[in-house]
C-alpha atoms as a PDB file:
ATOM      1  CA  UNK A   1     108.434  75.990 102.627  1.00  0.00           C
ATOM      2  CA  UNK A   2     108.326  78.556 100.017  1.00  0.00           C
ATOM      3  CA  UNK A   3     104.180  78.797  98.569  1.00  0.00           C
ATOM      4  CA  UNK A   4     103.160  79.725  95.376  1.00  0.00           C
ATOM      5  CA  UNK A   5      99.639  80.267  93.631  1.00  0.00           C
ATOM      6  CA  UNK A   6      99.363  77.893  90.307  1.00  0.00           C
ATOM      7  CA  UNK A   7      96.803  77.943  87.895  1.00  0.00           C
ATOM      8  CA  UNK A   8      94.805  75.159  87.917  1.00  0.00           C
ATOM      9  CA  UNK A   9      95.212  74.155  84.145  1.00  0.00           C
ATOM     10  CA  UNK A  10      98.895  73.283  85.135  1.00  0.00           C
ATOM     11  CA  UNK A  11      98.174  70.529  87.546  1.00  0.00           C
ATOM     12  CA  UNK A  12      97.746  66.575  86.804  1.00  0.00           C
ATOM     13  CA  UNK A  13      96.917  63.803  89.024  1.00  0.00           C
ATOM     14  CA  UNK A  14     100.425  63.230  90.165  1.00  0.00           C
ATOM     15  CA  UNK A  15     102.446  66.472  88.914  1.00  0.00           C
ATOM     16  CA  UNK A  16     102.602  70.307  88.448  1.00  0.00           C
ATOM     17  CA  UNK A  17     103.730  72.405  85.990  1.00  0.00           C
ATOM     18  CA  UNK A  18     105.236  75.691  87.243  1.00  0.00           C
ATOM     19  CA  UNK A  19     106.022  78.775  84.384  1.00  0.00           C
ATOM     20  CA  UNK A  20     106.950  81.736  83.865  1.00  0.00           C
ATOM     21  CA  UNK A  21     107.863  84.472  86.577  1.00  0.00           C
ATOM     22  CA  UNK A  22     107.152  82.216  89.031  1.00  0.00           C
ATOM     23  CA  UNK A  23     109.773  79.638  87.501  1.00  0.00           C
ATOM     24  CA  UNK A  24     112.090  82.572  87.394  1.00  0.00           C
ATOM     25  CA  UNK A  25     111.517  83.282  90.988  1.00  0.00           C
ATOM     26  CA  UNK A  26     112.207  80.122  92.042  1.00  0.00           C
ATOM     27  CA  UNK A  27     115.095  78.767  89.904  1.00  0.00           C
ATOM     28  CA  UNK A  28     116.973  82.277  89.875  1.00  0.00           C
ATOM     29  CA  UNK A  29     115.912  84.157  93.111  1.00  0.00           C
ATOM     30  CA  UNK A  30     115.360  81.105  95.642  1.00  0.00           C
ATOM     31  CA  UNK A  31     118.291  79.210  93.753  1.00  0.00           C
ATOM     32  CA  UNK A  32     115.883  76.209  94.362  1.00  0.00           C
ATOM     33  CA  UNK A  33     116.968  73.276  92.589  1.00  0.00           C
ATOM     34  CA  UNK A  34     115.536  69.123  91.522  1.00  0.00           C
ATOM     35  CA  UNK A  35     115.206  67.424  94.802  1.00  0.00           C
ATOM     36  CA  UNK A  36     114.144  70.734  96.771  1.00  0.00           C
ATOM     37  CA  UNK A  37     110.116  70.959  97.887  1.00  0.00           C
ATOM     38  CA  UNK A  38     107.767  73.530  97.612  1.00  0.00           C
ATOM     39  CA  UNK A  39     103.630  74.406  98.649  1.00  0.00           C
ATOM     40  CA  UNK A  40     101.725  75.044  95.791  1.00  0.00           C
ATOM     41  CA  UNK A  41      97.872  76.158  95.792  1.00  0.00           C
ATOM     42  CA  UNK A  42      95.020  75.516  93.321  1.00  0.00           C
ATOM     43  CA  UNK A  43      92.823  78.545  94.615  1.00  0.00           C
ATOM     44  CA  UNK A  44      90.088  76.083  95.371  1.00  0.00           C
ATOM     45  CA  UNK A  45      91.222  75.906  98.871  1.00  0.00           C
ATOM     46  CA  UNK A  46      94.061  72.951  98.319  1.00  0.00           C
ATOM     47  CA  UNK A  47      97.963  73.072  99.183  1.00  0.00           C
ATOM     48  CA  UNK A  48      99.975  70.718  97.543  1.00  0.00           C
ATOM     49  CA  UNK A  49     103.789  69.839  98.985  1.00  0.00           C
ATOM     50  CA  UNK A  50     105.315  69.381  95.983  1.00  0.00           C
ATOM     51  CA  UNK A  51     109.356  68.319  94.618  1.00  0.00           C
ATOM     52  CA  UNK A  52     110.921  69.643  91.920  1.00  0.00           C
ATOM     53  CA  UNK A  53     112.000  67.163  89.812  1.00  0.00           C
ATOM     54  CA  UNK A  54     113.006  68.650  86.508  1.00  0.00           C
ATOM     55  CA  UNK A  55     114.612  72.463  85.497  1.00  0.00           C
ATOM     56  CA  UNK A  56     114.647  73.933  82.079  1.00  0.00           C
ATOM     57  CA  UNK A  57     114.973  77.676  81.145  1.00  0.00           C
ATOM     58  CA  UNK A  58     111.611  78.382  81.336  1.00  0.00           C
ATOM     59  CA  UNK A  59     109.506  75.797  83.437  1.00  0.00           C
ATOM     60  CA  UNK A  60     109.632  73.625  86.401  1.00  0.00           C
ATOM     61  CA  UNK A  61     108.044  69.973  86.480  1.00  0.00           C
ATOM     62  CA  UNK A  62     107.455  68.705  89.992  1.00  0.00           C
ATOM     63  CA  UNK A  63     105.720  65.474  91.267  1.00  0.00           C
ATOM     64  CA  UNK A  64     103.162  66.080  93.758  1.00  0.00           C
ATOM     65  CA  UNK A  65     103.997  64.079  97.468  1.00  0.00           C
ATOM     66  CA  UNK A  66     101.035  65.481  99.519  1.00  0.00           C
ATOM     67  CA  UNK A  67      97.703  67.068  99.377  1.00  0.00           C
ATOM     68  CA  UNK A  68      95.516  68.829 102.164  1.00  0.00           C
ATOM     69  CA  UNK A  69      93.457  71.059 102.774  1.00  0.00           C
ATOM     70  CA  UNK A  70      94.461  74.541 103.163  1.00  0.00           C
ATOM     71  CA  UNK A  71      94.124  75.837 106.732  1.00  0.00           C
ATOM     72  CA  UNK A  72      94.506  79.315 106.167  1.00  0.00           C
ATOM     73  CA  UNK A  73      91.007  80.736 105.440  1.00  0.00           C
ATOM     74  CA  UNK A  74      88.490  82.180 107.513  1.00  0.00           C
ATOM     75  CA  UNK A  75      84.661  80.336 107.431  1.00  0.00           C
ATOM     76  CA  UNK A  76      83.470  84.253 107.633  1.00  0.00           C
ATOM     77  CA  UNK A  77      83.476  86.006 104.073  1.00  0.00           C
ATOM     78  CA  UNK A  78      84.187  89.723 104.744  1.00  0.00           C
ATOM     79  CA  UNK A  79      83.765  91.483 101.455  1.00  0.00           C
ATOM     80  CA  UNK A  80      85.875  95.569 102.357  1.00  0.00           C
ATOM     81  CA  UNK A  81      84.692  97.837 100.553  1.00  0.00           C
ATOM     82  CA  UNK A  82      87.463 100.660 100.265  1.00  0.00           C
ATOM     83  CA  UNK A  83      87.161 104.206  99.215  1.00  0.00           C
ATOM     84  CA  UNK A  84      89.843 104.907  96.709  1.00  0.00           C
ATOM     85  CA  UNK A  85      92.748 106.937  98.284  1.00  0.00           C
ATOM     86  CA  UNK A  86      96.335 107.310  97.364  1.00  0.00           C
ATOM     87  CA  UNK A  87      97.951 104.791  95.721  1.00  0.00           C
ATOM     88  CA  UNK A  88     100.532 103.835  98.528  1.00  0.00           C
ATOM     89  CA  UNK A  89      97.772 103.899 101.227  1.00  0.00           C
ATOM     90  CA  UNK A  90      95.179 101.544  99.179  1.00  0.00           C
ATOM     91  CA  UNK A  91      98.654  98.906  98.567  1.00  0.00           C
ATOM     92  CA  UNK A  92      98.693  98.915 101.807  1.00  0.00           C
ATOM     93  CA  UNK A  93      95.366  97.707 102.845  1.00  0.00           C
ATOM     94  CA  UNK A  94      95.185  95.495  99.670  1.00  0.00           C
ATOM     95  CA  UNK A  95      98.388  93.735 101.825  1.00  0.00           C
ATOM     96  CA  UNK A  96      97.415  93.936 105.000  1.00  0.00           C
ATOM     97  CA  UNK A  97      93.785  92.918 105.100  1.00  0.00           C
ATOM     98  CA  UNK A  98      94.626  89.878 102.848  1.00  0.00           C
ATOM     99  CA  UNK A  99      97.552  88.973 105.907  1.00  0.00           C
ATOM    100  CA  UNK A 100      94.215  89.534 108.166  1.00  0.00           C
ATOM    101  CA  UNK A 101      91.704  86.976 106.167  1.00  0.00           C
ATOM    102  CA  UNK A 102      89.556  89.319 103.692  1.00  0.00           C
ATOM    103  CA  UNK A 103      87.928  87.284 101.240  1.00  0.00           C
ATOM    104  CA  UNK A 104      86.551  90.287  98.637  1.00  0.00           C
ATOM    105  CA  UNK A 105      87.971  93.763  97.599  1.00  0.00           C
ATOM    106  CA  UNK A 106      85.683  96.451  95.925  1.00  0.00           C
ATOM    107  CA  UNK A 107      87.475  99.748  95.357  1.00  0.00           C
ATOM    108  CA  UNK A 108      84.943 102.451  95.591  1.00  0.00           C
ATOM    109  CA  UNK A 109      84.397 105.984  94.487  1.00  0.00           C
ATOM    110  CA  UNK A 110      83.229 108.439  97.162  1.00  0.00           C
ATOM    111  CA  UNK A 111      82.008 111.927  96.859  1.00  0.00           C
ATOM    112  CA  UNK A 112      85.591 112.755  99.103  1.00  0.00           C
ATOM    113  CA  UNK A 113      87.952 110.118  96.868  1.00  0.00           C
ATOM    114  CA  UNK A 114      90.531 112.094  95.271  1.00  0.00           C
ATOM    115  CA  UNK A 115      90.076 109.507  92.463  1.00  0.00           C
ATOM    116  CA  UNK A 116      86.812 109.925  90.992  1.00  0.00           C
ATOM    117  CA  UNK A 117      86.863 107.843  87.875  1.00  0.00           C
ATOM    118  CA  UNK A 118      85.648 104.057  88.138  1.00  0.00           C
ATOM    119  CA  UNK A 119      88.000 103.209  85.087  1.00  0.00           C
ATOM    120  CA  UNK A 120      91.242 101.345  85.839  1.00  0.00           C
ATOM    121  CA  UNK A 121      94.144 100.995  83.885  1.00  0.00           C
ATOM    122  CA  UNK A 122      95.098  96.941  83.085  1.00  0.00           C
ATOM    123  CA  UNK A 123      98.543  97.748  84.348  1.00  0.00           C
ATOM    124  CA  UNK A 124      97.737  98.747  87.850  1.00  0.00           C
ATOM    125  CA  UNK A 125      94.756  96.157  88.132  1.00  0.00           C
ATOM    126  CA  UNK A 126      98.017  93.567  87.763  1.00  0.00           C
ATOM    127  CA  UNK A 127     100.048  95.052  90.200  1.00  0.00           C
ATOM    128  CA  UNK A 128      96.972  95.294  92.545  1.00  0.00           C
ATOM    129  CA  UNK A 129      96.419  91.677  91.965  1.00  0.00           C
ATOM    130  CA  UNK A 130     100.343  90.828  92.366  1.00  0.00           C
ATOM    131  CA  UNK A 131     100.230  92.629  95.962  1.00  0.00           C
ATOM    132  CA  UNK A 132      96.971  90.149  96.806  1.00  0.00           C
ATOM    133  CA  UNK A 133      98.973  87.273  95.755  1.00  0.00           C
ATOM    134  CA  UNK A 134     102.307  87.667  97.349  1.00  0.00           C
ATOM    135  CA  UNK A 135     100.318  88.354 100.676  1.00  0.00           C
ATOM    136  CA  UNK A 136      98.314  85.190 100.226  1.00  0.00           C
ATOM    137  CA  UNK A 137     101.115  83.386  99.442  1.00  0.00           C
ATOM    138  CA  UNK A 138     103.133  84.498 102.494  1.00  0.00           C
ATOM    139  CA  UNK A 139      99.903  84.470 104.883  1.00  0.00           C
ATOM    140  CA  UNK A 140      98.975  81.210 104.583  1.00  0.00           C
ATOM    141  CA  UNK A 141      96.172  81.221 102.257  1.00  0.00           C
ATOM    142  CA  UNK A 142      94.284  79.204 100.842  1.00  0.00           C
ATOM    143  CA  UNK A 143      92.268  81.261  98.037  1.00  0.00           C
ATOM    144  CA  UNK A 144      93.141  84.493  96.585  1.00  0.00           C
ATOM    145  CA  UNK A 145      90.977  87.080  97.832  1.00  0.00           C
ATOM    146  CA  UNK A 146      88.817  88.508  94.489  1.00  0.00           C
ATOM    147  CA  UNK A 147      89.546  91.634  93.796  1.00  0.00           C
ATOM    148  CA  UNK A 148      86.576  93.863  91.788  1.00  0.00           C
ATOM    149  CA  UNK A 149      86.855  96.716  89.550  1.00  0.00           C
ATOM    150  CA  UNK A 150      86.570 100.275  91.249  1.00  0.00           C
ATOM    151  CA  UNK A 151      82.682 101.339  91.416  1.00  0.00           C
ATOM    152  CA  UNK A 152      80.346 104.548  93.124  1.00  0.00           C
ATOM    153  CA  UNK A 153      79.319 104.192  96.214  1.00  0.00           C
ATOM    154  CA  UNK A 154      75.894 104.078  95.644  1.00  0.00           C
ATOM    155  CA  UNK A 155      76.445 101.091  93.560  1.00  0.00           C
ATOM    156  CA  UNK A 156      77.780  99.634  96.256  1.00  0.00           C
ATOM    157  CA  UNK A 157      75.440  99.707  98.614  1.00  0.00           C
ATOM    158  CA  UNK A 158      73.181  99.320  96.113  1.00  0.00           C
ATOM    159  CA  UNK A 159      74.380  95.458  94.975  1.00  0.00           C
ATOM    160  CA  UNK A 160      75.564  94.652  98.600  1.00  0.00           C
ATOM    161  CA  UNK A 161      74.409  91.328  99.364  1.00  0.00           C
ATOM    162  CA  UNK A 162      76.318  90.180 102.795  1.00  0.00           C
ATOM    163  CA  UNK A 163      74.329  89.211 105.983  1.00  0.00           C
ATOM    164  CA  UNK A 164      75.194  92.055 107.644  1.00  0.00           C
ATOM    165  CA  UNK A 165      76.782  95.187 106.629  1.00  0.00           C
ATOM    166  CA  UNK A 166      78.326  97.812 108.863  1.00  0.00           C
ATOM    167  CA  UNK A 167      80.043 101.271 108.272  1.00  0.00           C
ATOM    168  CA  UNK A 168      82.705 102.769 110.627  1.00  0.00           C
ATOM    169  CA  UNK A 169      82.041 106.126 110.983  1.00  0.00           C
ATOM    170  CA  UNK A 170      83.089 108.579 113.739  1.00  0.00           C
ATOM    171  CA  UNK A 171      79.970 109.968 114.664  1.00  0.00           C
ATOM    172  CA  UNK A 172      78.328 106.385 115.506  1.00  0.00           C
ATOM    173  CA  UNK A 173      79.158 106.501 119.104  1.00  0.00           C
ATOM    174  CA  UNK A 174      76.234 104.370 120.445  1.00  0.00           C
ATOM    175  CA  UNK A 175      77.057 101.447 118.924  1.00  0.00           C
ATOM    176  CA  UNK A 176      79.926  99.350 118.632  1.00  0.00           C
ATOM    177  CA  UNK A 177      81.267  96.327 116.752  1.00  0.00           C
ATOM    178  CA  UNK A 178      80.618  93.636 119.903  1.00  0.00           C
ATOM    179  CA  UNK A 179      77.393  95.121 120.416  1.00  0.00           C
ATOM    180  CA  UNK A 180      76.536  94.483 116.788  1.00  0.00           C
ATOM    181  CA  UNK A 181      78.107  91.149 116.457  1.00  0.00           C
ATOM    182  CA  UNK A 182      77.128  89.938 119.951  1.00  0.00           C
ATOM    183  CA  UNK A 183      74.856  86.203 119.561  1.00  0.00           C
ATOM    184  CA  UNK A 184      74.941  86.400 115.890  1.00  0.00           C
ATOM    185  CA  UNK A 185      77.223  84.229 113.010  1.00  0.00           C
ATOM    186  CA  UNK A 186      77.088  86.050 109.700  1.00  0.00           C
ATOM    187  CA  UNK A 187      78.017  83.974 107.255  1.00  0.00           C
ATOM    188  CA  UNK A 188      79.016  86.790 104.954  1.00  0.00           C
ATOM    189  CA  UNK A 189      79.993  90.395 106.355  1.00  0.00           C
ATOM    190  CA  UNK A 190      80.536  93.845 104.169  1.00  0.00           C
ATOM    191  CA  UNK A 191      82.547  96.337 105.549  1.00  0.00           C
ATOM    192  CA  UNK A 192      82.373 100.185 104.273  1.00  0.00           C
ATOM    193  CA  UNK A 193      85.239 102.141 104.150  1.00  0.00           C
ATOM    194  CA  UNK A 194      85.692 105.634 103.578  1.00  0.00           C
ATOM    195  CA  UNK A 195      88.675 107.654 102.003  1.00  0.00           C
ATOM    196  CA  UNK A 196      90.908 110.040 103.528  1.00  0.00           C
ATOM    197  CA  UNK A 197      88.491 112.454 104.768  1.00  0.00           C
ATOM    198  CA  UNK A 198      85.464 109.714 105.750  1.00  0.00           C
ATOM    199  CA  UNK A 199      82.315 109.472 104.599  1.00  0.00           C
ATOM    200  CA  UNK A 200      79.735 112.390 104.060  1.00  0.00           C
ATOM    201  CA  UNK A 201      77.120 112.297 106.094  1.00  0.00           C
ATOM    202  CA  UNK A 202      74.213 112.041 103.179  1.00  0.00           C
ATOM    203  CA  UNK A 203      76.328 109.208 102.136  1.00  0.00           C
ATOM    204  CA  UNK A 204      75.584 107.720 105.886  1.00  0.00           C
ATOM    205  CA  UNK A 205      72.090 108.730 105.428  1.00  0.00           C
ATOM    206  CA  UNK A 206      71.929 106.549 101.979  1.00  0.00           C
ATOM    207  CA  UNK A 207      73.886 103.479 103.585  1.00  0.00           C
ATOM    208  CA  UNK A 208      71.487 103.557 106.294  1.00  0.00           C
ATOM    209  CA  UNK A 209      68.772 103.265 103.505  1.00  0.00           C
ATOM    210  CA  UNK A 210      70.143 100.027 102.575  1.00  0.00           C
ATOM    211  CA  UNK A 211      70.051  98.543 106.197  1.00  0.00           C
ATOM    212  CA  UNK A 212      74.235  99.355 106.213  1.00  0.00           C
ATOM    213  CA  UNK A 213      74.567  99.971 110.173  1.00  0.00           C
ATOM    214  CA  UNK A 214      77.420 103.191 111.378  1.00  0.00           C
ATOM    215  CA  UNK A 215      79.806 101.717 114.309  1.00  0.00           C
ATOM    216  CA  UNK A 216      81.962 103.244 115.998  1.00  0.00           C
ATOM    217  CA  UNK A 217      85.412 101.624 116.525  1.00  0.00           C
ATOM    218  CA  UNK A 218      86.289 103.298 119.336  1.00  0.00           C
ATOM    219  CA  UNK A 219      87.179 106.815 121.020  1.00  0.00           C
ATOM    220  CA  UNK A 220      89.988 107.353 118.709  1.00  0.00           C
ATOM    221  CA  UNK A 221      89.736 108.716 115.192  1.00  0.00           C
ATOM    222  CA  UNK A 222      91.996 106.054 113.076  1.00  0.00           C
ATOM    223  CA  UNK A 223      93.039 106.888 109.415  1.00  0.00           C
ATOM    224  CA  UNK A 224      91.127 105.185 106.408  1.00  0.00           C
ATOM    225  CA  UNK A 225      93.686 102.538 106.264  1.00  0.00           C
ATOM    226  CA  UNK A 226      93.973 101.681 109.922  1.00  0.00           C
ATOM    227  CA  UNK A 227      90.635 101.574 110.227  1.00  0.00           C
ATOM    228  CA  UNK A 228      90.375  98.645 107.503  1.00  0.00           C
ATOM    229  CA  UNK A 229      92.590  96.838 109.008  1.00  0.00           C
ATOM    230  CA  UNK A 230      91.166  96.961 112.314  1.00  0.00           C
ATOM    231  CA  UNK A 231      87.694  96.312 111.426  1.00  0.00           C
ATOM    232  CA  UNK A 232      88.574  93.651 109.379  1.00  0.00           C
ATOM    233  CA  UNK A 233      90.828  92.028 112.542  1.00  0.00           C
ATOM    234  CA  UNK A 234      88.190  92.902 115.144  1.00  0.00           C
ATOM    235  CA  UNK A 235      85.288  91.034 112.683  1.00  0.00           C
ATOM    236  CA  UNK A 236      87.392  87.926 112.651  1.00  0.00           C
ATOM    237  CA  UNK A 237      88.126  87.871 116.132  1.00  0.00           C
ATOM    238  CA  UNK A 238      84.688  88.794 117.644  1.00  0.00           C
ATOM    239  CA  UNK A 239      83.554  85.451 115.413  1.00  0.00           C
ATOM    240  CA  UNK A 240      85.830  83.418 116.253  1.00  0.00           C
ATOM    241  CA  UNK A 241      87.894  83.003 113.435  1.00  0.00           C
ATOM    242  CA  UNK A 242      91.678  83.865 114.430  1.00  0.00           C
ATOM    243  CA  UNK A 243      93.755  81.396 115.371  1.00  0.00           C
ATOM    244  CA  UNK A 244      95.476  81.647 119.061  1.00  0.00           C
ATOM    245  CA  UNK A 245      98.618  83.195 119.674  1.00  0.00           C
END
């Protein structure tokens, strides 16, 4: 069934009230009609199965026929913390690590970001936020990962407050993620990013500072995106938190 992200003000004990674009998407796009059920999700970690029992123009009333708990979140909180790249690249990893089960964004400036400003335009904090929630929605979750307005890097490391922290970097080649992770269960994890280019290594030096451990993920040099992803996957898996194929 189709899944869809409500705000919580729109839901009663025994009904839902659905507005808006996502009315539009599912009276005019789906062609979904009275009768027809759909999943619908507080962000509190609940799925509702829901069916549509009234249409109008511009809202949907449906009556609510199950409740449960959503099964799509990981019980590990991995915070990424992504150096600002191009805006294609950082769409991408804003999808694909909320497929994978990150729970926090936090753009960041670096001293090799080609964006250097921490400001953000409202319009492109939306569609950043859209891009979360359509990947939530089709992944399976259960909350919307937050998503944090762009800050420096020092700041960053500066207000982390995870269990452990680590930093990919290429020149970390004694130490790798299962050798970190091995007999431990962070509850909370933050995960360091760099641009296209990687980090500087003074801005290794100043992570380290702030008990942020380099890793290496491997022999091969992955791009800033790839490596998000992967880190991200290989976090989740090494804990135990994917699901089997």
């Amino acid at each position: 069934m189709h899944r869809f992200f409500i705000s919580p003000d729109r839901f009663s004990p025994t009904s839902v009230v659905i507005t808006d674009e996502q009315a539009h998407q599912i009276t005019r796009v789906l062609r979904l009609r009275v009768d027809d059920k759909i999943v619908v999700l507080d962000n509190a970690g609940w799925e509702y199965e829901v069916q549509i029992t009234a249409v109008s123009q511009k809202s949907i009333i449906a009556d609510i026929v199950n409740k449960q708990e959503a099964q799509g979140e990981p019980e590990i909180d991995i915070t990424l913390c992504m150096g600002l790249m191009k805006r294609d690249k950082f769409e991408w990893v804003l999808q694909k690590c909320t497929e994978v089960g990150v729970t926090r964004f936090v753009p960041m400036v670096t001293q090799r970001s080609l964006v250097q400003e921490t400001t953000m335009k409202a319009t492109k904090f939306e569609r950043w936020q859209k891009i979360i929630t359509e990947a939530a929605e089709q992944s399976r979750r259960g909350k919307l990962p937050e998503l944090c307005q762009p800050i420096k890097l020092a700041d960053a490391f500066a207000q982390n407050e995870a269990e452990l922290a680590l930093v990919p970097w290429e020149e970390a080649e004694d130490r790798n993620l299962r050798m970190v992770l091995a007999g431990k269960r962070p509850s909370s994890v933050a995960l360091f990013i760099g641009p296209e280019g990687g980090f500087a290594a003074e801005e290794i030096a100043l992570a380290q500072t702030h008990d942020i451990q380099p890793i290496t993920l491997g022999k091969r040099i992955l791009r800033a995106e790839t490596a998000a992803m992967v880190a991200s996957s290989l976090i989740l898996y090494e804990l135990e938190q994917t699901k089997p194929l």
